[in-house]
N, C-alpha and C. Protein backbone atom coordinates (compact mmCIF):
# COMPACT_ATOMS: atom_id res chain seq x y z
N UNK A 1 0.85 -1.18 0.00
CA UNK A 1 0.00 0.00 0.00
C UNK A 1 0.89 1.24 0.00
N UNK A 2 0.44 2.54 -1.02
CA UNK A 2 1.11 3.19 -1.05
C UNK A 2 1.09 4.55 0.24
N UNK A 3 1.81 5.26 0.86
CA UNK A 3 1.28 5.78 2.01
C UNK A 3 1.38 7.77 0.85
N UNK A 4 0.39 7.95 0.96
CA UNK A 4 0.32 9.04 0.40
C UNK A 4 -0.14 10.61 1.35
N UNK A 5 0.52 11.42 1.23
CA UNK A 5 0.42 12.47 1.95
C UNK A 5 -1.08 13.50 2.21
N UNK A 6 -1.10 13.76 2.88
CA UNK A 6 -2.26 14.77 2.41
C UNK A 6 -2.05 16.55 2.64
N UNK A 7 -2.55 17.17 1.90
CA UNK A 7 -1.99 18.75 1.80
C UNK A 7 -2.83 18.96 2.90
N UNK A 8 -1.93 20.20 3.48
CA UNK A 8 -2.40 20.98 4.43
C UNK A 8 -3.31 22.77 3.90
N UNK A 9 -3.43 23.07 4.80
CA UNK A 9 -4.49 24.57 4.46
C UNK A 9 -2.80 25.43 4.65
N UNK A 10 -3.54 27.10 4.31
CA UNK A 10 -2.49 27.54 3.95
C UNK A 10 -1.98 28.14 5.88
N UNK A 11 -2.64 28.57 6.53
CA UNK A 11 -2.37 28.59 8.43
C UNK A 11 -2.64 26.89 9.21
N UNK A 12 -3.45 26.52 8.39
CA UNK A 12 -3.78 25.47 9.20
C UNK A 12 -2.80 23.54 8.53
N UNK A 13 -2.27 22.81 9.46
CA UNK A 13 -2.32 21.48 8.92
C UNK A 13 -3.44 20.29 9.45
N UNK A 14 -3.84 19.41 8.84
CA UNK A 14 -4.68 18.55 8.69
C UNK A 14 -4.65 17.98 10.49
N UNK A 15 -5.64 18.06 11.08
CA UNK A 15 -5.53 17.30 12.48
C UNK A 15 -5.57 15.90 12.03
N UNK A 16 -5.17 15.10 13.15
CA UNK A 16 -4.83 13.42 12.91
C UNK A 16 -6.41 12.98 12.71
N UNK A 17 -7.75 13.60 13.19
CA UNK A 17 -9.10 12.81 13.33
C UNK A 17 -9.14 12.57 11.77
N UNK A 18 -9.06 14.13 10.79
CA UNK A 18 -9.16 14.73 9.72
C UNK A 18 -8.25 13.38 8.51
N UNK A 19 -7.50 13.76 8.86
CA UNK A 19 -5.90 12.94 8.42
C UNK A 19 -6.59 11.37 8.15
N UNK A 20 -7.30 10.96 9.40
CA UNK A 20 -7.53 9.64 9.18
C UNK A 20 -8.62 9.10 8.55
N UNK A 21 -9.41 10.34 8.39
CA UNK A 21 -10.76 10.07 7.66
C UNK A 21 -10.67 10.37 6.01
N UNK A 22 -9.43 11.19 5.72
CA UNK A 22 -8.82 11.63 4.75
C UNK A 22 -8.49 10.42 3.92
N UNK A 23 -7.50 9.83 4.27
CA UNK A 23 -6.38 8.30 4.68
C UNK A 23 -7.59 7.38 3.88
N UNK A 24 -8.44 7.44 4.58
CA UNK A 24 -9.11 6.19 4.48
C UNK A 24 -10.37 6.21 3.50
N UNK A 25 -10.45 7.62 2.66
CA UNK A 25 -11.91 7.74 1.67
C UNK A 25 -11.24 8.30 0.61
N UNK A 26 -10.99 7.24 -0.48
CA UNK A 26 -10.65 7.70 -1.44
C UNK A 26 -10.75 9.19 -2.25
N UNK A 27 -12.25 8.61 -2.35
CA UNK A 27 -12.70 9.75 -3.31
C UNK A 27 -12.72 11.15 -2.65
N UNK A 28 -12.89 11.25 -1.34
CA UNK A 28 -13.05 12.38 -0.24
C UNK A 28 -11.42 12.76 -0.52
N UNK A 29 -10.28 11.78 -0.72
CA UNK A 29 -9.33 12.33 -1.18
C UNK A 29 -8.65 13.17 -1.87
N UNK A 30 -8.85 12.61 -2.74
CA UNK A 30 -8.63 12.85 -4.42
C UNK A 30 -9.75 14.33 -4.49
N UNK A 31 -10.65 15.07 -4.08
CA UNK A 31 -11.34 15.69 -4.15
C UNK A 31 -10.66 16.85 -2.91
N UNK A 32 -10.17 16.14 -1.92
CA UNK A 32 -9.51 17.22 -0.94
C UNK A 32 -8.35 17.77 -2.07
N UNK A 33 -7.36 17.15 -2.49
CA UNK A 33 -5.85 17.24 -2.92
C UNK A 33 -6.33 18.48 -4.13
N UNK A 34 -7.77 18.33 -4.61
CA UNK A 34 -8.16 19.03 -5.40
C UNK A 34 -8.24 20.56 -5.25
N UNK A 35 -8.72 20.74 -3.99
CA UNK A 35 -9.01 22.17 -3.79
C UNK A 35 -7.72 22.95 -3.47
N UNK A 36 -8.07 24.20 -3.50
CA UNK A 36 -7.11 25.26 -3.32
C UNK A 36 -6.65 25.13 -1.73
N UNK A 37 -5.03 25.37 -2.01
CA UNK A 37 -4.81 25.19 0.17
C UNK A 37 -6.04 26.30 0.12
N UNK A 38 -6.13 27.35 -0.13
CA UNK A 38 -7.12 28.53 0.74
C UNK A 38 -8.41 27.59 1.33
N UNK A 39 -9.24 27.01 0.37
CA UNK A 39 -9.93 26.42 0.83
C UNK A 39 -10.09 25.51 1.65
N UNK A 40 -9.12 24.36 1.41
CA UNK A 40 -8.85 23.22 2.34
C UNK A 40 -8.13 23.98 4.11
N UNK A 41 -7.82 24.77 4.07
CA UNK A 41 -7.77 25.98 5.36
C UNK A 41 -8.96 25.61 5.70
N UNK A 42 -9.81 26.69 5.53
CA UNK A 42 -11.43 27.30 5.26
C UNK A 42 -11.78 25.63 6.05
N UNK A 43 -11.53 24.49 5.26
CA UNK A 43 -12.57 23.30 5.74
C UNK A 43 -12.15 23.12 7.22
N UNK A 44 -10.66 22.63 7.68
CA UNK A 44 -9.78 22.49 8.42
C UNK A 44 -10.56 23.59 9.78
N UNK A 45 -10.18 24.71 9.34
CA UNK A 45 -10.46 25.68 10.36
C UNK A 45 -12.16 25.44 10.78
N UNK A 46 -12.94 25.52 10.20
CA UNK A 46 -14.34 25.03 10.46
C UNK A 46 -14.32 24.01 11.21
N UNK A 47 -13.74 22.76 11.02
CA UNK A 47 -13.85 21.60 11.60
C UNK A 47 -13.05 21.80 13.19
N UNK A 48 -11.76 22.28 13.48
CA UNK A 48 -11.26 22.36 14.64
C UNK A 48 -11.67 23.60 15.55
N UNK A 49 -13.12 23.99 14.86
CA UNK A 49 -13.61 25.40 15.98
C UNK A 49 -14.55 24.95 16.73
N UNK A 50 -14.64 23.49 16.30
CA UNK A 50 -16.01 22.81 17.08
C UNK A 50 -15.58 22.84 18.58
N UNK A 51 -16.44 23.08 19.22
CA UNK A 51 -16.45 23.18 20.48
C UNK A 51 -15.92 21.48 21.55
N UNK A 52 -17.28 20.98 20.61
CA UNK A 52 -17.85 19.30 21.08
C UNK A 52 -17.29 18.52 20.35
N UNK A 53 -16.75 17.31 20.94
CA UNK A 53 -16.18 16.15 19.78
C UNK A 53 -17.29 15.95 18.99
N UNK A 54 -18.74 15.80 19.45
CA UNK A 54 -19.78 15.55 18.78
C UNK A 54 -19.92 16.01 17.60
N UNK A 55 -19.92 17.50 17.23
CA UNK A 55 -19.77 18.32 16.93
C UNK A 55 -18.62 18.33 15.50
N UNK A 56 -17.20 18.50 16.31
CA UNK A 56 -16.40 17.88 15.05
C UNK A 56 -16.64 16.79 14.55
N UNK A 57 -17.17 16.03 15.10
CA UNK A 57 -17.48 14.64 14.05
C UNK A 57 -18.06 15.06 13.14
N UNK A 58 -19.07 15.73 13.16
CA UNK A 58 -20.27 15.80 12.37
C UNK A 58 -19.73 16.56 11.33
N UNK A 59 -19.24 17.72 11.67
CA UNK A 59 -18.37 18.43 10.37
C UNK A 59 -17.53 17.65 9.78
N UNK A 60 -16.75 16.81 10.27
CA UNK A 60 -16.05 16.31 9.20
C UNK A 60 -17.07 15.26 8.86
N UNK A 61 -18.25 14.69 8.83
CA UNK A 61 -19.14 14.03 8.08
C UNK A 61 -19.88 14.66 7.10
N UNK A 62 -20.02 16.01 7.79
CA UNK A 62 -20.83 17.35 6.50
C UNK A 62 -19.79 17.63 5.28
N UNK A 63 -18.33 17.43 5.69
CA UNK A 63 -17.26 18.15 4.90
C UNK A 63 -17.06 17.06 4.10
N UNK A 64 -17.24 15.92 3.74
CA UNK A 64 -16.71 14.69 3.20
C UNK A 64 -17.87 14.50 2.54
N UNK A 65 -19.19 14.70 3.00
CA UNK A 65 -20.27 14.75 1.85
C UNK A 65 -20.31 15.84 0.91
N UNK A 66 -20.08 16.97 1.49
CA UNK A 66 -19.86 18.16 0.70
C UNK A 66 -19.04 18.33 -0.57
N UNK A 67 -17.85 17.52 -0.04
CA UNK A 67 -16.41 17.51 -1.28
C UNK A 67 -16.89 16.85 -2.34
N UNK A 68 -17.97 15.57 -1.95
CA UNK A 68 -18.14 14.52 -2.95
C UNK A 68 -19.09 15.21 -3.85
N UNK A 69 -20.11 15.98 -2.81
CA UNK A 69 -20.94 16.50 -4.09
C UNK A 69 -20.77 18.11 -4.95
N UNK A 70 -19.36 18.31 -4.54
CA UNK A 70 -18.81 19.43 -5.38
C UNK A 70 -18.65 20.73 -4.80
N UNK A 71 -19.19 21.16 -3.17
CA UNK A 71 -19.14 22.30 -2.69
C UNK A 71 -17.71 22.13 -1.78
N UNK A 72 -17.22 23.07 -2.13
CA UNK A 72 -15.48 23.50 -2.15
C UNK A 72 -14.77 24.00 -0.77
N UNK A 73 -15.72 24.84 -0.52
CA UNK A 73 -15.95 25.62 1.05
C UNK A 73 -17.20 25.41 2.10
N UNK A 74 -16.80 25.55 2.98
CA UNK A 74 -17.76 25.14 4.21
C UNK A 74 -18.83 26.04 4.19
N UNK A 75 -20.33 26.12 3.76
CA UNK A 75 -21.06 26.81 3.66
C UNK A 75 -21.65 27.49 5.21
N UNK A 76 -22.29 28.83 4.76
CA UNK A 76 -23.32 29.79 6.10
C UNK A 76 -21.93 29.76 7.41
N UNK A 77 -20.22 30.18 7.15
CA UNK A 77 -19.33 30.00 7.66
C UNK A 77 -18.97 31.40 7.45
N UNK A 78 -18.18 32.12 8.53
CA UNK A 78 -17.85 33.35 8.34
C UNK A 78 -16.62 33.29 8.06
N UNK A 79 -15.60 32.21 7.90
CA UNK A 79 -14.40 32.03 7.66
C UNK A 79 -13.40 32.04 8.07
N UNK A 80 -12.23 31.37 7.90
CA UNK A 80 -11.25 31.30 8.82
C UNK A 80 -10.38 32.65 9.37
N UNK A 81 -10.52 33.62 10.54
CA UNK A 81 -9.62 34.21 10.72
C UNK A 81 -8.38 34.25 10.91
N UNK A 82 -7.56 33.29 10.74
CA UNK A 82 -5.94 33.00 10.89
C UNK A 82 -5.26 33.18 9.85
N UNK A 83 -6.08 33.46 8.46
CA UNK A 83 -5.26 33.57 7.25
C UNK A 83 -4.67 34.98 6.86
C-alpha cells in the first residue's frame, strides 16, 4: 500500500481525526488534494472550531459529503480568521 500524503491549508495542517478520515476515503481524497490550500484551510479551520467532539465529528461528516458533491468551502461559515 502506497502511504500518500495529504496537503495541508495555507495557516492550518490537517488534524490526525481529519488525516484519518482523509487516509481512508478515497474519493473524499482525491477531491480534498483538489481544492485550493485557501480552501482546504477554510474546511480544516471550520472543523477544529467545534467546540464538542460531537460536533467535530459531524463536520467532518458534513465536509466529506460536501467535497463529494462538489461544494469546495464550508457553507453559512464566516471564515477562517488566521489567514
Amino acid at each position: 500500500m502506497i502511504k500518500r500524503s495529504i496537503s495541508n491549508g495555507v495557516a492550518h495542517k490537517v488534524p490526525i481525526d481529519l488525516h484519518k478520515m482523509l487516509s481512508s476515503t478515497q474519493n473524499v481524497r482525491e477531491v480534498w488534494e483538489d481544492i485550493t490550500p485557501l480552501a482546504r484551510n477554510e474546511w480544516i479551520c471550520w472543523i477544529i472550531s467545534a467546540k464538542k467532539l460531537e460536533t467535530r465529528n459531524r463536520r467532518m461528516k458534513i465536509m466529506s459529503e460536501n467535497l463529494i458533491a462538489g461544494k469546495r468551502r464550508p457553507c453559512c461559515w464566516a471564515g477562517c480568521m488566521h489567514r
